[in-house]
Structure formats: structure tokens, C-alpha cells
Protein backbone atom coordinates (compact mmCIF):
# COMPACT_ATOMS: atom_id res chain seq x y z
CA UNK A 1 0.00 0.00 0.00
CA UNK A 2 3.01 2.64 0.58
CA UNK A 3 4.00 2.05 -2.99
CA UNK A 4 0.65 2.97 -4.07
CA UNK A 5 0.68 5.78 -2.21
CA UNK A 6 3.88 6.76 -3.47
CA UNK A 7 2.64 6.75 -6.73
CA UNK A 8 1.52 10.63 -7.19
CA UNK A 9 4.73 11.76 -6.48
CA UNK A 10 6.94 9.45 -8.48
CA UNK A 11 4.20 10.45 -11.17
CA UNK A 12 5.12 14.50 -10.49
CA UNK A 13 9.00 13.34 -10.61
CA UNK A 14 8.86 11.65 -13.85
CA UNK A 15 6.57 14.31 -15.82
CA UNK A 16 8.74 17.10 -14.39
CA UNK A 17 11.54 15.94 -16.27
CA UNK A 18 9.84 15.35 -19.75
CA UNK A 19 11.22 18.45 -22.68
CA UNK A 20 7.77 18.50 -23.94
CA UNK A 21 6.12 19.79 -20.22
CA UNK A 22 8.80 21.84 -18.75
CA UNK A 23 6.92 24.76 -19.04
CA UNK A 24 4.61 23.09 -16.36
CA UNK A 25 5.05 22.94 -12.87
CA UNK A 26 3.09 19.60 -11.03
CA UNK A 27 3.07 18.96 -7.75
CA UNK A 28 1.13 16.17 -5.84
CA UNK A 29 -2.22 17.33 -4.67
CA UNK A 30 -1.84 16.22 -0.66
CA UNK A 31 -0.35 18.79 1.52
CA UNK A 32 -1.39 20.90 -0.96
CA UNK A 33 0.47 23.92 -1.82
CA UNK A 34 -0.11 27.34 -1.92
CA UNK A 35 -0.79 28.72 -5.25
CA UNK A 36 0.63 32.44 -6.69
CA UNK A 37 -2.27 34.73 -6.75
CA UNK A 38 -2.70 35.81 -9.63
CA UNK A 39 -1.63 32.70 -11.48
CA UNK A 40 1.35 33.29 -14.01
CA UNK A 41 2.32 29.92 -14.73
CA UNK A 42 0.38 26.36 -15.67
CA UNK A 43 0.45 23.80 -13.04
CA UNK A 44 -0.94 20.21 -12.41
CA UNK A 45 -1.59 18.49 -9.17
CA UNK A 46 -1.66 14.85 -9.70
CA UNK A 47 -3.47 12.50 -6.85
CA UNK A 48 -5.41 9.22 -6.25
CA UNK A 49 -8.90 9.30 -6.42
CA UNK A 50 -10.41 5.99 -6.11
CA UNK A 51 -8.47 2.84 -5.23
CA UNK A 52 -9.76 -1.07 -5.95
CA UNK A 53 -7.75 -4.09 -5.37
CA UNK A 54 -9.02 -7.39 -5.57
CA UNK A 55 -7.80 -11.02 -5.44
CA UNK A 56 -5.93 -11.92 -8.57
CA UNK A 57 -6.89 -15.05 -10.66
CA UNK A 58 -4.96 -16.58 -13.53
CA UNK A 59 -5.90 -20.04 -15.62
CA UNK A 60 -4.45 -22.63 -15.43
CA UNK A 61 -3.88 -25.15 -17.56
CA UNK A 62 -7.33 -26.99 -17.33
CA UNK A 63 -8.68 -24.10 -17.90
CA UNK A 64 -9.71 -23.40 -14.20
CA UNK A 65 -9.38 -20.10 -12.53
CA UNK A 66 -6.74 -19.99 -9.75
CA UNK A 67 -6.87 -17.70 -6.92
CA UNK A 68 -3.12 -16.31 -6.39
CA UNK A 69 -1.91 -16.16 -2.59
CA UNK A 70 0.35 -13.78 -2.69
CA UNK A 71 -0.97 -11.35 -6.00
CA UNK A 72 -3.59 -8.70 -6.33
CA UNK A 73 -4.63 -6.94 -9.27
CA UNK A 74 -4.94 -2.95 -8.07
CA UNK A 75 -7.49 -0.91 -10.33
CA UNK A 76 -6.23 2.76 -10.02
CA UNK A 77 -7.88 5.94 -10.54
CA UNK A 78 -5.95 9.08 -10.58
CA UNK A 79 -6.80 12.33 -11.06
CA UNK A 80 -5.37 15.36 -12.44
CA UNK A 81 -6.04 19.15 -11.73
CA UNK A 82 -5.08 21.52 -14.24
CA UNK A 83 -4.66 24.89 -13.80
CA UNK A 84 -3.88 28.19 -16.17
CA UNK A 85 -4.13 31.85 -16.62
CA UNK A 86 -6.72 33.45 -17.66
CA UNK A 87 -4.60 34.33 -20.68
CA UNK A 88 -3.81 31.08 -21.91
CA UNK A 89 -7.03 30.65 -22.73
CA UNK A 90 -9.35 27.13 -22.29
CA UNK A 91 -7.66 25.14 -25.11
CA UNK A 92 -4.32 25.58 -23.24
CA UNK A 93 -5.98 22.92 -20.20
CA UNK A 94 -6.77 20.57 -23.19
CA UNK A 95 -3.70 21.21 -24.65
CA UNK A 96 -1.80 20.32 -21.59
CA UNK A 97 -4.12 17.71 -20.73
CA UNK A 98 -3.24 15.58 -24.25
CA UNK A 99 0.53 15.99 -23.63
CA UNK A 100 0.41 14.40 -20.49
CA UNK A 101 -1.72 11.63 -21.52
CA UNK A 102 0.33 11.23 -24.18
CA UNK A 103 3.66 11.09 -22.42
CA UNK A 104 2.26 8.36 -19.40
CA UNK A 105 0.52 6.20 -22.39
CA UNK A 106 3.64 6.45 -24.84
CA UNK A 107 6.33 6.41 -22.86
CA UNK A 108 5.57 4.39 -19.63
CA UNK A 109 4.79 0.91 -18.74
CA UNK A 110 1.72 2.01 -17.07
CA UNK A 111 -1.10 0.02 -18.07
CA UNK A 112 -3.67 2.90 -18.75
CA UNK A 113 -7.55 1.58 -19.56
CA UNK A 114 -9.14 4.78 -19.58
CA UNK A 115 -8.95 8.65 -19.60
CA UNK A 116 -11.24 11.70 -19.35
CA UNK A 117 -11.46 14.95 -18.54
CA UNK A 118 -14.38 17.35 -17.38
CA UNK A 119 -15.52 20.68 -17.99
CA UNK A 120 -13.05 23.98 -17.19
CA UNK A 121 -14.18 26.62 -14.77
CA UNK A 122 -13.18 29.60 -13.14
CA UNK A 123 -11.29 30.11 -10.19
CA UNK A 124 -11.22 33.43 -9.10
CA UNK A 125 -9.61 33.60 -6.26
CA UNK A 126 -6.15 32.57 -8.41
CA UNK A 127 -7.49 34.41 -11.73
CA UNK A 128 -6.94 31.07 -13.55
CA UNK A 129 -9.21 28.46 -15.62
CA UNK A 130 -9.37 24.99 -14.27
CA UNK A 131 -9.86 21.62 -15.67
CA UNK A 132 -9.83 18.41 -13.91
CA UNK A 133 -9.27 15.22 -15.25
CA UNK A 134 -8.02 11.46 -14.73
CA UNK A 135 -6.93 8.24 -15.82
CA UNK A 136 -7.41 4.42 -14.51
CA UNK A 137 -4.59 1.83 -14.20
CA UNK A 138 -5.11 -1.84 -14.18
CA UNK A 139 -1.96 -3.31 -12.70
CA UNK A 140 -0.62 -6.50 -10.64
CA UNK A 141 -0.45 -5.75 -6.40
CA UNK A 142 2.53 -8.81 -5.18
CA UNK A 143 3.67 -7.12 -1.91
CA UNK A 144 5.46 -10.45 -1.60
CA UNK A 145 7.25 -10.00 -4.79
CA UNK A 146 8.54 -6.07 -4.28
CA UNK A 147 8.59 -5.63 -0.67
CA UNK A 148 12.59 -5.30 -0.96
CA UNK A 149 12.01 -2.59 -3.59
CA UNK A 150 13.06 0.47 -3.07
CA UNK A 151 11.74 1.97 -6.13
CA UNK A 152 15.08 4.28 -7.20
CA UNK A 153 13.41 4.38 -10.76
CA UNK A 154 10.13 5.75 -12.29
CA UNK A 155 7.68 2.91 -11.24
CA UNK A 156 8.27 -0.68 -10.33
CA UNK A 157 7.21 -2.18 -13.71
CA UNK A 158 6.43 -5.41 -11.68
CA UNK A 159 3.83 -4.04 -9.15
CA UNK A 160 2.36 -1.40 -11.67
CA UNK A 161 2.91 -3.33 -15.05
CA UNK A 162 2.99 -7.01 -14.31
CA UNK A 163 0.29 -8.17 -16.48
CA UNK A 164 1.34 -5.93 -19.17
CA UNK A 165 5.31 -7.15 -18.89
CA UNK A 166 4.05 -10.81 -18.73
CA UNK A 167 1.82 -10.62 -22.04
CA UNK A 168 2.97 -12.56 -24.93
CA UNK A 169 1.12 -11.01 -27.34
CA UNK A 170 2.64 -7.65 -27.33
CA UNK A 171 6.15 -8.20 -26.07
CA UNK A 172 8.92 -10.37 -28.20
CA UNK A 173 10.23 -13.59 -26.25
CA UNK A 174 14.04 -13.67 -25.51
CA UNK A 175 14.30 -16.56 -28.45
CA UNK A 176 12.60 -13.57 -30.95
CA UNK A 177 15.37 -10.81 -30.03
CA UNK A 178 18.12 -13.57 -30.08
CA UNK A 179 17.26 -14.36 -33.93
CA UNK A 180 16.79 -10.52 -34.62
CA UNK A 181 20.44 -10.05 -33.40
CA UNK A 182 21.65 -13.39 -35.10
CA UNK A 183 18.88 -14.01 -37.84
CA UNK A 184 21.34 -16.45 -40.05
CA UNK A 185 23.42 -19.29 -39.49
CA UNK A 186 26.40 -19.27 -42.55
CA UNK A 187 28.86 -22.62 -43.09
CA UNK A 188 30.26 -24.67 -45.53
CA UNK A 189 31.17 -27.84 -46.18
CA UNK A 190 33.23 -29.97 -48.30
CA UNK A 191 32.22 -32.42 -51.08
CA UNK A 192 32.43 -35.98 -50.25
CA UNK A 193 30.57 -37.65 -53.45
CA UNK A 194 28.11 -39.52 -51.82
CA UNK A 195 24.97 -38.89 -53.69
CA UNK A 196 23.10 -37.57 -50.88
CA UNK A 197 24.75 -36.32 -47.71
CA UNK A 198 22.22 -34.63 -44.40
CA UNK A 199 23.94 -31.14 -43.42
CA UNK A 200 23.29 -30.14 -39.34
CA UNK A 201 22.88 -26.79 -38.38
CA UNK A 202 21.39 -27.05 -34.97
CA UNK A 203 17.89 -25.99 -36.02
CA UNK A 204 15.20 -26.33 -38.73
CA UNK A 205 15.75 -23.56 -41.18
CA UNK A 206 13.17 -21.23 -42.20
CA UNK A 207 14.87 -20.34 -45.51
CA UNK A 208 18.30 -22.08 -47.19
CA UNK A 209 20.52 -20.75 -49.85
CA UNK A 210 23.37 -23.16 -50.91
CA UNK A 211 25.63 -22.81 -53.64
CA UNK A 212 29.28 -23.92 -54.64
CA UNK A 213 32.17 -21.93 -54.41
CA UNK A 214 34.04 -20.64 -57.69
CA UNK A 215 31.03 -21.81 -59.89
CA UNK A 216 28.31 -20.16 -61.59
CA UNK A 217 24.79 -21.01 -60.23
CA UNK A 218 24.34 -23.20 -63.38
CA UNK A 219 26.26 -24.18 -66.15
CA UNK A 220 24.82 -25.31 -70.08
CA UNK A 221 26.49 -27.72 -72.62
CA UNK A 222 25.15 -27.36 -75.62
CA UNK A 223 26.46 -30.18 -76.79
CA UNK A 224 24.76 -32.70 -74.77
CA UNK A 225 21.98 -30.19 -74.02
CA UNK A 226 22.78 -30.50 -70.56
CA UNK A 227 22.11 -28.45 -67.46
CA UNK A 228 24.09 -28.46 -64.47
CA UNK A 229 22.71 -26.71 -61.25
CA UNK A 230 25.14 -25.65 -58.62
CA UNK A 231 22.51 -23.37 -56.72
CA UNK A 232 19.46 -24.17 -54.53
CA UNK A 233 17.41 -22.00 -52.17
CA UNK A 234 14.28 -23.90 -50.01
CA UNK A 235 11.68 -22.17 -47.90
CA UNK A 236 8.99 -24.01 -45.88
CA UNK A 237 7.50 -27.15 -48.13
CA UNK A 238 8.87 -25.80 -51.00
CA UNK A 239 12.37 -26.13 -52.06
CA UNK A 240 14.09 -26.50 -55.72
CA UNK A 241 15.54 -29.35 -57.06
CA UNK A 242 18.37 -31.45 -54.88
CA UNK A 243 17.96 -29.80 -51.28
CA UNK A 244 14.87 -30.62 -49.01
CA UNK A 245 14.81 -28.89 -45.59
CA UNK A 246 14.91 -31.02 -42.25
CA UNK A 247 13.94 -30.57 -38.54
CA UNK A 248 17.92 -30.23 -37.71
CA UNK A 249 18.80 -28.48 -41.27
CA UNK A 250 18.59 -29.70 -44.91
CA UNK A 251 19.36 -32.44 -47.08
CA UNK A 252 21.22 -32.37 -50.13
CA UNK A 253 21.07 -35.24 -53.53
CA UNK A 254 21.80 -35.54 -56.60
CA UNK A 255 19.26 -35.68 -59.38
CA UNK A 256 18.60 -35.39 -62.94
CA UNK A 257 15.05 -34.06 -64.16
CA UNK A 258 14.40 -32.85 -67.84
CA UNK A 259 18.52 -33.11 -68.31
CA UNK A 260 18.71 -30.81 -65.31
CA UNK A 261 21.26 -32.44 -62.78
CA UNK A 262 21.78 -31.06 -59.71
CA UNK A 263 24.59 -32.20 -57.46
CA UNK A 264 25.97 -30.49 -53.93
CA UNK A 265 28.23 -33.35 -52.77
CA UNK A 266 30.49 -33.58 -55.46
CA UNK A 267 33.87 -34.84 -54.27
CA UNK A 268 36.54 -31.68 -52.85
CA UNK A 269 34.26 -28.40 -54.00
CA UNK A 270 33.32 -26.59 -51.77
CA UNK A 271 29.64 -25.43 -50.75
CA UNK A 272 28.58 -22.81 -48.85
CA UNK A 273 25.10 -22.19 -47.23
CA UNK A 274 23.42 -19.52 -45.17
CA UNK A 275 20.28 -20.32 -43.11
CA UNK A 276 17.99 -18.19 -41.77
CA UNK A 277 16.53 -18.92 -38.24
């Protein structure tokens, strides 16, 4: 709970260091703080309205909904105060209202469901317009989980962000950024003139280009009205003649169709090859 109440203020920390609001000063809304009359400068008090946690359930692999002992799920509303001189005008609250909407939904990990905003009205007493609005959070409560945090950054992405951070659908896996970094595997090998020969590469490939070194990718005698292939590429089910892919890498042969011939295992050439993952 004293994370949650932290929030507000690790909320004013982070916004008053984004370029696109320095012209604002925020300020959490509880003590409050006295306010220059009249106002010559926008400002935004940020607090917690309305607070709902619940017990957290997840399904399991029957399909069965499983109460977690030591996980919440905390439904956040906070609320925003925005204030401005009368000579900024009333689009200026909007104005400032959509920047920092857009900077918490852009540039966090927050998980914000919802936002609004009211009507402006006058204030008087300051000479300024005001416009109050707010925004909900849906996040993961495991006091168990975070109770050595000490919260030195923004937000704790795993209390405030855990079912965000944990959803498959929108994040990459560690196996997707290790192929982005290292998206082919590239070897050779050497001919041994078997007529088919199964090359490893520690994975099933999702595309194969093979060809031998020093040759052209096919070669004609017009003689014999022969063709002789020395390149192959396979993708999926569908692969050209001589190469078929396999569950550990591809598989090479040589064949002759329509006086084609292909052959990738002819005795000392050399063949190189460059799978992707």
C-alpha cells in the first residue's frame, strides 16, 4: 500500500523531467500547496482518487481459474487538476491535458484503460481556468514479490505493469530478439561424393541458400543439351531441385530431371550455405 501511495509523487517526478512539459510545474495534490495569486504559470496536481484491489486469478492449464496467494490486481484511478491563466485561454488545459496523456501512455509501462477529462471553470480567487481530469490503471499488487524494492526508478514495472510485462502477445520472447540479433546461421562444407549427404545446423531452417564456391549457379552444354545446377534455395515445403529442408537443417542429392542435374556433394568443392533462423 506505501507504494501505491507513493505513486503521485513518483508520477510529479517523472513528468517534471519530460522536454515537452517543462513549461509546467506539477506537484502532488496532498499537503497541498499554496498557489501564486494571480496565477502566471500552468500547473498540475496529480493524486489518487479511487483505489480497488481485488484477489488476482490466472488459468491454469485446465482451464480453471486460480486464486493467487500472494498477487492482487490494483485498479487505479488518478486524477489530475489543471490549472492556467486566464490568458492562456481554455484550449491551453486541453492542450496540456493531451501531452500528459500522451507522455504516461507512450512512454511508460503504465497500463492505462481509460482517460477523461471534465468541464473547465473559473477560479477566481487565483485568476486562472481549471480543468480536472483522470486516468485508470489496471496493474498487478505482489507485496510479496517487491517488498525489498526500493523503487530508485520511475515505477516498479512489476507491481504497476505485471500483467502488461508478462503478455505474450505484445512483447517479443528472448528466443525472438536472439534471432533478430543473429537471424542467419552461414557454413560450408566440403564435397564428399556420396549422392546424398544430411547437413546439421542445430535448427530447422526457415529459408536455405546453398551454392558452390568458384562456380556459376548453373552451367549449359550445348552439346549434350545438358544443365548443371550448382545453386538451390528452399523455404517451408517448397524447395528446388536437390535440397529438401529437415527438422535439424537440410538435405542435399543428386538428381537429374528434364537433363537438369543437380549435385551439392560432389567430391573436394566446396559449398557454402546460409540459413535463416
Amino acid at each position: 500500500m506505501d507504494s501505491i501511495v507513493a505513486l503521485p509523487s513518483k508520477i510529479v517526478d517523472w513528468l517534471s523531467t519530460r522536454p515537452q512539459l517543462r513549461d509546467i510545474n506539477f506537484f502532488t495534490e496532498f499537503p497541498p500547496i499554496n498557489k501564486a495569486v494571480p496565477l502566471k504559470k500552468a500547473i498540475v496536481a496529480v493524486g489518487i482518487q479511487e483505489l480497488k484491489i481485488v484477489d488476482k486469478f490466472v488459468e491454469n492449464a485446465e482451464g480453471i481459474l486460480e486464486r493467487q496467494e500472494y498477487c492482487r490486481t490494483a485498479d487505479i484511478h488518478a486524477r489530475l487538476s489543471i490549472c492556467v491563466p486566464y490568458s492562456y485561454g481554455g484550449s491551453a488545459c486541453h492542450e496540456i491535458f493531451t501531452k500528459i496523456m500522451d507522455e504516461l501512455t507512450f512512454c511508460t509501462d503504465l497500463n492505462i484503460t481509460e482517460s477523461d477529462c471534465g468541464e473547465i471553470e473559473s477560479d477566481r480567487n487565483t485568476s486562472a481556468l481549471v480543468l480536472g481530469g483522470g486516468f485508470k490503471i489496471s496493474a498487478d499488487f505482489c507485496p510479496g514479490e517487491v517488498a525489498d524494492d526500493h523503487y530508485i526508478s520511475f515505477l516498479d514495472k512489476e507491481f504497476l505493469c505485471g500483467s502488461h510485462i508478462r503478455n505474450e502477445e505484445v512483447h517479443v520472447t528472448n528466443e525472438d530478439k536472439a534471432k533478430w540479433n543473429n537471424p542467419f546461421f552461414v557454413g560450408t562444407y566440403f564435397g564428399t561424393g556420396s549422392t546424398s549427404r544430411t547437413i546439421e545446423v542445430g535448427f530447422k531452417p526457415r529459408m536455405i541458400i546453398l551454392f558452390c564456391s568458384d562456380c556459376a549457379p548453373f552451367e549449359i552444354n550445348f552439346g549434350t543439351q545438358k544443365i548443371f545446377v550448382n545453386f538451390a534455395f528452399g523455404s517451408g515445403n517448397y524447395c528446388t531441385q536437390g535440397i529438401s529442408l529437415t527438422s535439424n537443417g537440410f538435405k542435399v542429392s543428386k538428381s537429374t530431371f528434364n537433363n537438369c542435374t543437380t549435385s551439392f556433394n560432389d567430391t573436394g568443392m566446396i559449398y557454402c550455405y546460409a540459413a535463416m533462423k
